[in-house]
Protein backbone atom coordinates (compact mmCIF):
# COMPACT_ATOMS: atom_id res chain seq x y z
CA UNK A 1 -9.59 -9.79 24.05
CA UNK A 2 -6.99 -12.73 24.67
CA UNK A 3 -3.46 -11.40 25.94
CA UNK A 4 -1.40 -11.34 23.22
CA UNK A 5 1.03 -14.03 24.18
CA UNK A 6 -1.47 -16.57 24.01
CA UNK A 7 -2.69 -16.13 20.38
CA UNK A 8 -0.27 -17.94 18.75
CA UNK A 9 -2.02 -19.42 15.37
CA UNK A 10 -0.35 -19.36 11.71
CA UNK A 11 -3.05 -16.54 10.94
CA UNK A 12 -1.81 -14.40 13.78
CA UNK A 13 1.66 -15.15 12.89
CA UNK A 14 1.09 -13.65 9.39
CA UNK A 15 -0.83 -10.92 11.00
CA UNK A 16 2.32 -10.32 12.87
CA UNK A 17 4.56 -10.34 9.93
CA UNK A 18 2.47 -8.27 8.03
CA UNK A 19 2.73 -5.89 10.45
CA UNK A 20 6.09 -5.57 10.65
CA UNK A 21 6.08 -5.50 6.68
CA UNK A 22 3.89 -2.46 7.12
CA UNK A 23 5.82 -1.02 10.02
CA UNK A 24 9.08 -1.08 7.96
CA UNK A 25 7.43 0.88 4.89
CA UNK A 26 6.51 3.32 8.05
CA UNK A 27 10.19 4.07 9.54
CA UNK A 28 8.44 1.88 12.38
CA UNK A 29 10.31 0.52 15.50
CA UNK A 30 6.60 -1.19 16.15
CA UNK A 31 3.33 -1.18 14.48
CA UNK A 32 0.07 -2.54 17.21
CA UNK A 33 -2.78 -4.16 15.67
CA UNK A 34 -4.84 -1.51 16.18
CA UNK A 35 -3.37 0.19 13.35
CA UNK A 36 -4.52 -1.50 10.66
CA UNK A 37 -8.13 -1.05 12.16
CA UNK A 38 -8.05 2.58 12.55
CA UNK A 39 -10.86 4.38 11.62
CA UNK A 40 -11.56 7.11 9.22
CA UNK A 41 -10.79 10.77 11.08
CA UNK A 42 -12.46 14.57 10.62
CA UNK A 43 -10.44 16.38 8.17
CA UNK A 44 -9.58 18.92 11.15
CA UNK A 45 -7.42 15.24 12.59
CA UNK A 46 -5.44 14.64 8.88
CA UNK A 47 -1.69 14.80 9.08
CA UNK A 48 -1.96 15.55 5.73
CA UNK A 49 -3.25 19.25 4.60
CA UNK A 50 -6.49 19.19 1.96
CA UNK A 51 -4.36 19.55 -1.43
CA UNK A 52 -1.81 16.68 -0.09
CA UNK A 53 -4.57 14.35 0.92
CA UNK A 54 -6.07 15.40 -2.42
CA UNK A 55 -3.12 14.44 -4.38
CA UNK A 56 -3.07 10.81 -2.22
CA UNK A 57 -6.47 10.08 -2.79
CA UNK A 58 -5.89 10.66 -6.76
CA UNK A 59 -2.93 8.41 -6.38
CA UNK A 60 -4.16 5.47 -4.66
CA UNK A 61 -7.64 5.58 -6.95
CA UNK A 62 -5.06 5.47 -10.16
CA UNK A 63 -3.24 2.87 -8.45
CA UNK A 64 -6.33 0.58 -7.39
CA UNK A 65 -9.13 1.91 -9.47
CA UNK A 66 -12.52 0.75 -8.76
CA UNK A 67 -13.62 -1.69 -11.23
CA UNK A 68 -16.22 -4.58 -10.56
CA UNK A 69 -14.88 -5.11 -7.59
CA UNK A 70 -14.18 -1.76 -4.93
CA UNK A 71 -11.08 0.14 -5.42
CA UNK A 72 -8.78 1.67 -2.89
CA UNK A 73 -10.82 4.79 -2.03
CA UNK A 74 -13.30 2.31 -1.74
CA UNK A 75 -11.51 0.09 1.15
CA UNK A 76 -10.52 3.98 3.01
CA UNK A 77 -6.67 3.69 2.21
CA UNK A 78 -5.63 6.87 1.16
CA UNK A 79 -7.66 7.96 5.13
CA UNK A 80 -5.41 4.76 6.59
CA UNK A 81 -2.39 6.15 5.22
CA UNK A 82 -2.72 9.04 6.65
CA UNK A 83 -3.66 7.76 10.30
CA UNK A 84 -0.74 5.62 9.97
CA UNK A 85 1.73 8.92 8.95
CA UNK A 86 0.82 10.87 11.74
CA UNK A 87 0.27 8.37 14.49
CA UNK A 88 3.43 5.39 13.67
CA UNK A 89 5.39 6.91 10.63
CA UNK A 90 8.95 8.63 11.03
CA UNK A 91 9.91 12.13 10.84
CA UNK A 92 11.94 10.69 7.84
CA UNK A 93 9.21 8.20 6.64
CA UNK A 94 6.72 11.41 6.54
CA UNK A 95 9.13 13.19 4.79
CA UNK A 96 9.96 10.85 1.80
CA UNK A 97 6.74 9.90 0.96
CA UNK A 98 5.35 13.24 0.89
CA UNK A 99 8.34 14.11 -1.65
CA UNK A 100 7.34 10.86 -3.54
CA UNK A 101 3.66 12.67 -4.05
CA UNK A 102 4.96 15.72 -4.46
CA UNK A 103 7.61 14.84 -7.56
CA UNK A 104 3.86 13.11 -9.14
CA UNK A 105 2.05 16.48 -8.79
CA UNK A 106 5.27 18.13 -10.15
CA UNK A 107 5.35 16.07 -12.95
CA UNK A 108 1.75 16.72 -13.53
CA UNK A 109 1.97 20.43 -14.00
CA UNK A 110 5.14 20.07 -15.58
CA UNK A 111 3.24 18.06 -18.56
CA UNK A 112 -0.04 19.37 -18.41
CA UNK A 113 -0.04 22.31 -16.44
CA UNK A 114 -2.23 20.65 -13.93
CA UNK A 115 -2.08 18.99 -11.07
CA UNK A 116 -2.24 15.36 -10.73
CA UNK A 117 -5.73 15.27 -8.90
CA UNK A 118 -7.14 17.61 -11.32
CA UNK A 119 -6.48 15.45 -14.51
CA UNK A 120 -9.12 12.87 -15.82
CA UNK A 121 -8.72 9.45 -14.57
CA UNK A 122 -7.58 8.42 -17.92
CA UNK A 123 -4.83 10.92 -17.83
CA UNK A 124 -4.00 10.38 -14.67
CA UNK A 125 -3.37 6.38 -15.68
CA UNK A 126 -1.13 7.48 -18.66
CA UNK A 127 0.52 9.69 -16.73
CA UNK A 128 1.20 7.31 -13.58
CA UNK A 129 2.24 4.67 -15.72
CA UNK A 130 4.77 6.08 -17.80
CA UNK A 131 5.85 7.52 -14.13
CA UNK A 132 5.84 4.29 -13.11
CA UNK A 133 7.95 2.73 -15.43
CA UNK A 134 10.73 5.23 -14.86
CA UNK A 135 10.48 5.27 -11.03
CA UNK A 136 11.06 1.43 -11.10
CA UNK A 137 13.83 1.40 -12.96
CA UNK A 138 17.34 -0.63 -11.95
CA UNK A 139 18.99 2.06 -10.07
CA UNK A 140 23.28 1.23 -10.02
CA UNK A 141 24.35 -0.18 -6.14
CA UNK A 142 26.93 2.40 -4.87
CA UNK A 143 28.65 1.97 -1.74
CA UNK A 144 29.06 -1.28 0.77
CA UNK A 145 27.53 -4.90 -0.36
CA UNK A 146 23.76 -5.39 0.24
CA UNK A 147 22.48 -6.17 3.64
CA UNK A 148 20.69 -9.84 4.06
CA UNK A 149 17.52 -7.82 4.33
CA UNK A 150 18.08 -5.35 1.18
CA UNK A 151 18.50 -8.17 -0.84
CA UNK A 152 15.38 -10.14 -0.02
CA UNK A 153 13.62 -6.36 -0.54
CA UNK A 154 14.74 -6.72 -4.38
CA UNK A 155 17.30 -4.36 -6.02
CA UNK A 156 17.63 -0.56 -5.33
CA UNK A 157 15.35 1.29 -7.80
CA UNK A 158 15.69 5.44 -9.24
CA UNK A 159 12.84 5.91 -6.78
CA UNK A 160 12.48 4.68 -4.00
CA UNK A 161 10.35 6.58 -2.35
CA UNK A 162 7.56 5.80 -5.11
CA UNK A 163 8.67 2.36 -4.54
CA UNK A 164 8.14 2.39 -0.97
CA UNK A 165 4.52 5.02 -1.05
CA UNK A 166 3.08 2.45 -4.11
CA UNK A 167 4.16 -0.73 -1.66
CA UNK A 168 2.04 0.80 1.27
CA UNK A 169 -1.05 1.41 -0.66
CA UNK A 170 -1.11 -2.07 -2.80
CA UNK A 171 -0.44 -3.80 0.70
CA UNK A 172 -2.76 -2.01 2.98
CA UNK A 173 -5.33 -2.77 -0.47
CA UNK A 174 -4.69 -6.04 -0.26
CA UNK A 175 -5.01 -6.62 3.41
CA UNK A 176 -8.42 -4.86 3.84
CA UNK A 177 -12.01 -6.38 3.94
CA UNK A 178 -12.59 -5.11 0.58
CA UNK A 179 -9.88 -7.04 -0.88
CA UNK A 180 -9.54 -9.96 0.43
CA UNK A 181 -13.09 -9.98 0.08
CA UNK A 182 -14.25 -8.56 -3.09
CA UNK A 183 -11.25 -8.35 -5.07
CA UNK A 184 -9.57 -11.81 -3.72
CA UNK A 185 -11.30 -15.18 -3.14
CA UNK A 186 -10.35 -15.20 1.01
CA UNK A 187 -9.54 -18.96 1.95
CA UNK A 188 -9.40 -19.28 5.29
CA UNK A 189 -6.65 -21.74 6.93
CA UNK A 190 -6.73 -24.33 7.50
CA UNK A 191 -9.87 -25.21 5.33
CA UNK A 192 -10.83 -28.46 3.42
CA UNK A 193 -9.22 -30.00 1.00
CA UNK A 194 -10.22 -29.39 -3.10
CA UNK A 195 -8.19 -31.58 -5.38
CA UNK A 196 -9.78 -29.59 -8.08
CA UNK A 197 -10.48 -26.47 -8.41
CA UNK A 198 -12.36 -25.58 -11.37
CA UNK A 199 -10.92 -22.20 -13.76
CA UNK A 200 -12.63 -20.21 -15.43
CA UNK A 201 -13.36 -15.86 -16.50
CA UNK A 202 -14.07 -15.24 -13.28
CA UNK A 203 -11.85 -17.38 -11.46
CA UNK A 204 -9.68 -14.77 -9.12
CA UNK A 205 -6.79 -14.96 -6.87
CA UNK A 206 -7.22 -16.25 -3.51
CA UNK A 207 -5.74 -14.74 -0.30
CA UNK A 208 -5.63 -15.49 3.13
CA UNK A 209 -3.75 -16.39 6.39
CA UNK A 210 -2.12 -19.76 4.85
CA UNK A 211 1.01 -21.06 5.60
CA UNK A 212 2.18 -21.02 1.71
């Protein structure tokens, strides 16, 4: 493996700043590459216990469902997620996103009198959404102005936590093999030139370590 200060390309710069992206989400001073390829664990090595990991699992799959392309249980998130919580995560970090699950299975039981990972996946969906919607909502600034960084985050929401838990999974989703792969067209950079590119049903988004 090269030292680290010679690998200086624009993919490895985005690597780098996807990283930190990550690490912040985390309560993370610093976040090494090797997180992001950390491998599934034995149960008996989860920082989360079975029904929490349960409840994540149920989450992320509502979140990224499989469709015709894999889905996030597919790509191992909810078992990155939790390698990232108990090896890089915060005390406070850990804390706020298990709350942000736990108000979701609380809701659940409230409404249904079951929890969240024991609903069908189409009631899990209604449910998340409608969660969803309210979670996300404006929330009112209160205190001193904005920080440069807070603003370019977007404006304070009612949950934050959700914010910050449905963040890491679309983002670690979106930076796996599977989708970049499967649910993403990956372009690698730099790559030749198309003046054209033709559209059509099954046209999808492309991702990859550009510069734009």
């Amino acid at each position: 493996m090269q030292p680290e200060s010679v690998v200086d390309s624009p993919q490895s710069n985005e690597r780098r700043v996807l990283l930190q992206q990550i690490g912040v989400l985390l309560g993370a001073a610093t976040l090494p590459c090797s997180a992001l390829q950390a491998a599934a664990e034995p149960a008996a090595r989860r920082f989360l216990d079975a029904a929490r990991f349960q409840l994540l699992r149920a989450v992320s799959d509502t979140m990224v469902p499989r469709t015709d392309t894999a889905g996030a249980l597919q790509a191992g998130i909810p078992q990155l997620i939790d390698t990232l919580l108990r090896n890089w995560a915060s005390a406070a970090t850990r804390t706020q996103l298990g709350d942000a699950l736990q108000r979701i299975d609380a809701t659940a039981i409230a409404q249904s009198g079951r929890r969240f990972a024991q609903l069908r996946p189409d009631a899990r969906l209604a449910l998340l959404r409608s969660y969803d919607a309210a979670a996300l909502q404006p929330a009112p600034q209160t205190g001193a102005p904005l920080s440069v960084d807070a603003m370019l985050a977007g404006p304070p929401v009612r949950d934050a936590d959700y914010a910050r838990l449905k963040e890491l999974v679309v983002t670690l989703y979106y930076s796996s093999k599977v989708g970049l792969t499967q649910e993403l067209t990956y372009v690698h950079a730099p790559g030749k030139w198309q003046p054209s590119v033709p559209v059509t049903k099954d046209t999808r988004p492309a991702g990859g370590g550009g510069l734009f």
